[in-house]
Protein backbone atom coordinates (compact mmCIF):
# COMPACT_ATOMS: atom_id res chain seq x y z
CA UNK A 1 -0.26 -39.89 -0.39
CA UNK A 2 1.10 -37.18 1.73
CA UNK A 3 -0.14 -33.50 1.41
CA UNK A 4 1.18 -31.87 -1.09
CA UNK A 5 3.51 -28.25 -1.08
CA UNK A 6 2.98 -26.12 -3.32
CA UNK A 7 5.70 -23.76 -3.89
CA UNK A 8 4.81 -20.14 -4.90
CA UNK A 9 7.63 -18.79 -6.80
CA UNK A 10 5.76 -16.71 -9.63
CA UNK A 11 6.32 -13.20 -7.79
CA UNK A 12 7.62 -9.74 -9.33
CA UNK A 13 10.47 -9.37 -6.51
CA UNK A 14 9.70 -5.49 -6.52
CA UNK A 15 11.42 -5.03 -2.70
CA UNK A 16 14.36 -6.62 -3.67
CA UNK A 17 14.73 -4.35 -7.27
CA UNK A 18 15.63 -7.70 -9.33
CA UNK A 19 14.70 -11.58 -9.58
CA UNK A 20 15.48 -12.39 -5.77
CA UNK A 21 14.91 -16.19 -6.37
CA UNK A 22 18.10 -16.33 -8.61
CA UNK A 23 20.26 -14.18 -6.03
CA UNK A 24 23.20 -16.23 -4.64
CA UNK A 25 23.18 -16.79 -0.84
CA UNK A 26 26.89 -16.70 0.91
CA UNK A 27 26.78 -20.27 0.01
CA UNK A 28 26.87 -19.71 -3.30
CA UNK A 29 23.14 -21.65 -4.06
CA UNK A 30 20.41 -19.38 -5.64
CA UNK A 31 17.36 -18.74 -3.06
CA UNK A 32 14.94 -20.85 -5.05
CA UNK A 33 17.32 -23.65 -5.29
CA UNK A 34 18.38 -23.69 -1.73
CA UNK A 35 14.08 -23.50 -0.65
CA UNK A 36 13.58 -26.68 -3.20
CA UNK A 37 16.37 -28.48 -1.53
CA UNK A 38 15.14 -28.49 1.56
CA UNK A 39 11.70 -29.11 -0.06
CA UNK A 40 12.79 -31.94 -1.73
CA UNK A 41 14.57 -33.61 1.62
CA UNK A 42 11.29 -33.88 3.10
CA UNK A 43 10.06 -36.35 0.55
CA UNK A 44 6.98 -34.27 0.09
CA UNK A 45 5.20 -34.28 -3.12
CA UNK A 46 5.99 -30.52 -5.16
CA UNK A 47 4.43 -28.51 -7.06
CA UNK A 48 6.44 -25.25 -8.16
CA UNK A 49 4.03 -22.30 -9.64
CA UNK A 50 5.88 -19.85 -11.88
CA UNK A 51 4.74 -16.97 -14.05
CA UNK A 52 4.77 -16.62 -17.61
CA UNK A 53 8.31 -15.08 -18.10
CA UNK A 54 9.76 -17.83 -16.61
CA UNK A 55 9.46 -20.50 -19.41
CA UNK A 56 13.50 -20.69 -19.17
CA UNK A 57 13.36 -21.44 -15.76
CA UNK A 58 10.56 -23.86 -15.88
CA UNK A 59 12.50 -25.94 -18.44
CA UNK A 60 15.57 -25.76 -16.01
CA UNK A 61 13.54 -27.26 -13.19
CA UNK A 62 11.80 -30.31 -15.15
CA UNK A 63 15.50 -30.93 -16.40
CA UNK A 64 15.59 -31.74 -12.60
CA UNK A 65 12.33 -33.35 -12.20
CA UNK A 66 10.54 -30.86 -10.45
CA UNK A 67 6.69 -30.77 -11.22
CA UNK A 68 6.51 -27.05 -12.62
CA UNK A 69 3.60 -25.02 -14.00
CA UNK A 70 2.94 -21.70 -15.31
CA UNK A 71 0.06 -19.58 -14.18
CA UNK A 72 -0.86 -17.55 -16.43
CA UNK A 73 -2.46 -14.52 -14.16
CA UNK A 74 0.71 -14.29 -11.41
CA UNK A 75 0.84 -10.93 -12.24
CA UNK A 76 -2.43 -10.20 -10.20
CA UNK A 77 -0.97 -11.43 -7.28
CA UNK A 78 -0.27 -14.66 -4.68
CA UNK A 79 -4.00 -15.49 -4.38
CA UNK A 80 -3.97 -16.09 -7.86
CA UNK A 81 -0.97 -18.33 -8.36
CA UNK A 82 -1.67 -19.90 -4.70
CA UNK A 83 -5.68 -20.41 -6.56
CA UNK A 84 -3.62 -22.05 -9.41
CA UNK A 85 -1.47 -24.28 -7.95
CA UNK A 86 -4.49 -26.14 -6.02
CA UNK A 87 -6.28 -26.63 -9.07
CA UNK A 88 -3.26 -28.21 -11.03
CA UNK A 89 -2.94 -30.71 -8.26
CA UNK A 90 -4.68 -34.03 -7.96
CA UNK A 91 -3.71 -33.98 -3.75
CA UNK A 92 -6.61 -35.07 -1.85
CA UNK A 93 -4.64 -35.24 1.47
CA UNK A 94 -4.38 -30.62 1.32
CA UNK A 95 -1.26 -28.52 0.81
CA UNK A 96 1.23 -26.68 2.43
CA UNK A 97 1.88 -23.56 1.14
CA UNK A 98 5.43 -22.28 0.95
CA UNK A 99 7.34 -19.15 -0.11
CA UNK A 100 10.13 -19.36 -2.67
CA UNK A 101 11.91 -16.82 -0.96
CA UNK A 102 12.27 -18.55 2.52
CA UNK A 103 15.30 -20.88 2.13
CA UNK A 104 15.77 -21.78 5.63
CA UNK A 105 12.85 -23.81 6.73
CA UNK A 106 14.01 -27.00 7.40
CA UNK A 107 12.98 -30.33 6.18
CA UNK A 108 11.60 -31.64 9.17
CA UNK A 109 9.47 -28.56 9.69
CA UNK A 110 7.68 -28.87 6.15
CA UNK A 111 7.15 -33.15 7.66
CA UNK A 112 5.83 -32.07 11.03
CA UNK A 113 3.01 -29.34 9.46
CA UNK A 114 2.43 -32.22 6.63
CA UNK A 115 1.57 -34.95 9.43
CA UNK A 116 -0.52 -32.33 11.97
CA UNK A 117 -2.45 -32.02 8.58
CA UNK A 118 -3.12 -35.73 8.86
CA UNK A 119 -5.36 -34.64 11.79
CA UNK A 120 -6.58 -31.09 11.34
CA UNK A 121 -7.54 -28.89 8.84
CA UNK A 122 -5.91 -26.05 8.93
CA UNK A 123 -1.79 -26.19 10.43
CA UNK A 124 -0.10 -23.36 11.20
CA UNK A 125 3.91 -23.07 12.25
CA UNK A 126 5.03 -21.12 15.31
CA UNK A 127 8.04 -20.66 17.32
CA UNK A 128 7.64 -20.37 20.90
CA UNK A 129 7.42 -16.80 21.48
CA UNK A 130 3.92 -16.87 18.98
CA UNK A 131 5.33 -16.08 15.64
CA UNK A 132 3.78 -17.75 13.31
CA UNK A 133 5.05 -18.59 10.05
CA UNK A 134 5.45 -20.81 6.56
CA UNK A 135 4.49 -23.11 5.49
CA UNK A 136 0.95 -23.17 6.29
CA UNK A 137 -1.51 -26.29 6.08
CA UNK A 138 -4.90 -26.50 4.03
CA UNK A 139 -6.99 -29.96 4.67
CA UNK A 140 -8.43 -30.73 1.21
CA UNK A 141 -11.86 -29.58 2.65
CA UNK A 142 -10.27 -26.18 2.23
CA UNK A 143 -10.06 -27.07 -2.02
CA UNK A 144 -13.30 -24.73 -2.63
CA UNK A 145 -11.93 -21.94 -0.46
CA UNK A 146 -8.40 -22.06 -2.32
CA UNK A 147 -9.98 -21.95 -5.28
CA UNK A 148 -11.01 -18.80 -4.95
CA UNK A 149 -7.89 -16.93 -3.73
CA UNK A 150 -6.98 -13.99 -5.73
CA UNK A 151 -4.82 -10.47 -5.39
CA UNK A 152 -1.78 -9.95 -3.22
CA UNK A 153 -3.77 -11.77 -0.27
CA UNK A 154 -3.27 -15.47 -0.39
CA UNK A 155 -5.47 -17.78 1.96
CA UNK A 156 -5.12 -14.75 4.59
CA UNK A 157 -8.87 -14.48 4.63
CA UNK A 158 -9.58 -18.37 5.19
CA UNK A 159 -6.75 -18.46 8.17
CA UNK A 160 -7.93 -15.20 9.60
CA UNK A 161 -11.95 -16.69 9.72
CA UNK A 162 -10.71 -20.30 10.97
CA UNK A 163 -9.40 -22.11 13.60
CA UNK A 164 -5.89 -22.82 13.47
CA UNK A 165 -3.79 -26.14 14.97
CA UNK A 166 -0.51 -24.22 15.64
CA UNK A 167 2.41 -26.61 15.54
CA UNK A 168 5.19 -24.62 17.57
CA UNK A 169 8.85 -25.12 16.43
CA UNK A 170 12.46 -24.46 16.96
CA UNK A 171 12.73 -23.79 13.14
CA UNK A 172 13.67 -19.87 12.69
CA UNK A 173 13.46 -20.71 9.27
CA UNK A 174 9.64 -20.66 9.57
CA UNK A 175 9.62 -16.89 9.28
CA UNK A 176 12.34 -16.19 7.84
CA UNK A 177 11.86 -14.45 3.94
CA UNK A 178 14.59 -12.32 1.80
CA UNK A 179 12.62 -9.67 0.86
CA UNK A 180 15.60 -6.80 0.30
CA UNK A 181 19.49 -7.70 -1.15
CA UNK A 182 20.50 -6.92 2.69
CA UNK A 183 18.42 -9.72 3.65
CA UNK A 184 21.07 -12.10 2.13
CA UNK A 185 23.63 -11.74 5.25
CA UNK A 186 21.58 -13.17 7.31
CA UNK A 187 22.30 -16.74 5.76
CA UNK A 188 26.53 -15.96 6.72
């Protein structure tokens, strides 16, 4: 079984003053739904982490068969919910970590970070000029380590102390995030 992504999508939205992952893109899709499409066209196993005001939106997602679950600290930040979502996994093969609010990453890119992971333990996207983006890959050797992510941090700690395979990409989608309504346009 492939590595596993594990979709964050249990954050506040305070830059963007209102539930971002809802907001339409010019193409009319909601941000979460266009990030879980392209998700879901990699053939990827999911796992979708939500907070505890989003029962409504939890039920809407198993009504489309996406593996959903509710942690139940997301309000004290990413590490937390990021913490969560490894233990309510069974993956032994690691995870990629994605961003609910980055709806352009492309299929292939979330396949080509899963199979580097095949071979090292720790996968990071870039585009050729050294950005580095989402999603990023945890070996399952890196389970402990997740584990203990909490605050507004994530795994920034465990990527910042190890080395890093960097996988560079033609994918602009790999750091590209809506974080502010004026983000939208740039999906026109």
């Amino acid at each position: 079984m492939p590595a596993t992504v594990i979709l964050l999508a249990a954050g506040c939205s305070r830059r963007f003053g209102g539930d971002k992952r809802l907001a339409l893109l010019p193409s009319g899709k909601p941000v979460l739904f266009a990030t879980l499409a392209n998700i879901q066209a990699s053939g990827l196993p999911l796992k979708v982490i939500l907070a505890p005001n989003d029962q409504a939106l939890a039920e809407r997602l198993q009504a489309l068969n996406i593996d959903t679950a509710i942690c139940p600290d997301a309000e004290l930040g990413m590490g937390h919910s990021l913490a969560f979502g490894v233990a309510s996994t069974t993956s032994n093969n690691g995870w990629l970590i994605a961003l609910a609010d980055m709806p352009a990453i492309r299929p292939d890119t979330y396949l080509r970070i899963a199979q580097a992971l095949e071979s090292h333990a720790l996968v990071i996207p870039e585009l050729a000029d050294g950005r580095r983006g989402h999603p990023v890959g945890f070996a399952a050797c890196f389970k402990q380590q997740l584990l203990q992510c909490q605050g507004d941090q994530g795994a920034r700690h465990i990527v910042q102390q190890q080395p890093a395979h960097l996988v560079t990409l033609d994918d602009a989608g790999i750091i590209a995030d809506i974080d502010r309504p004026e983000d939208l346009r740039q999906w026109c």
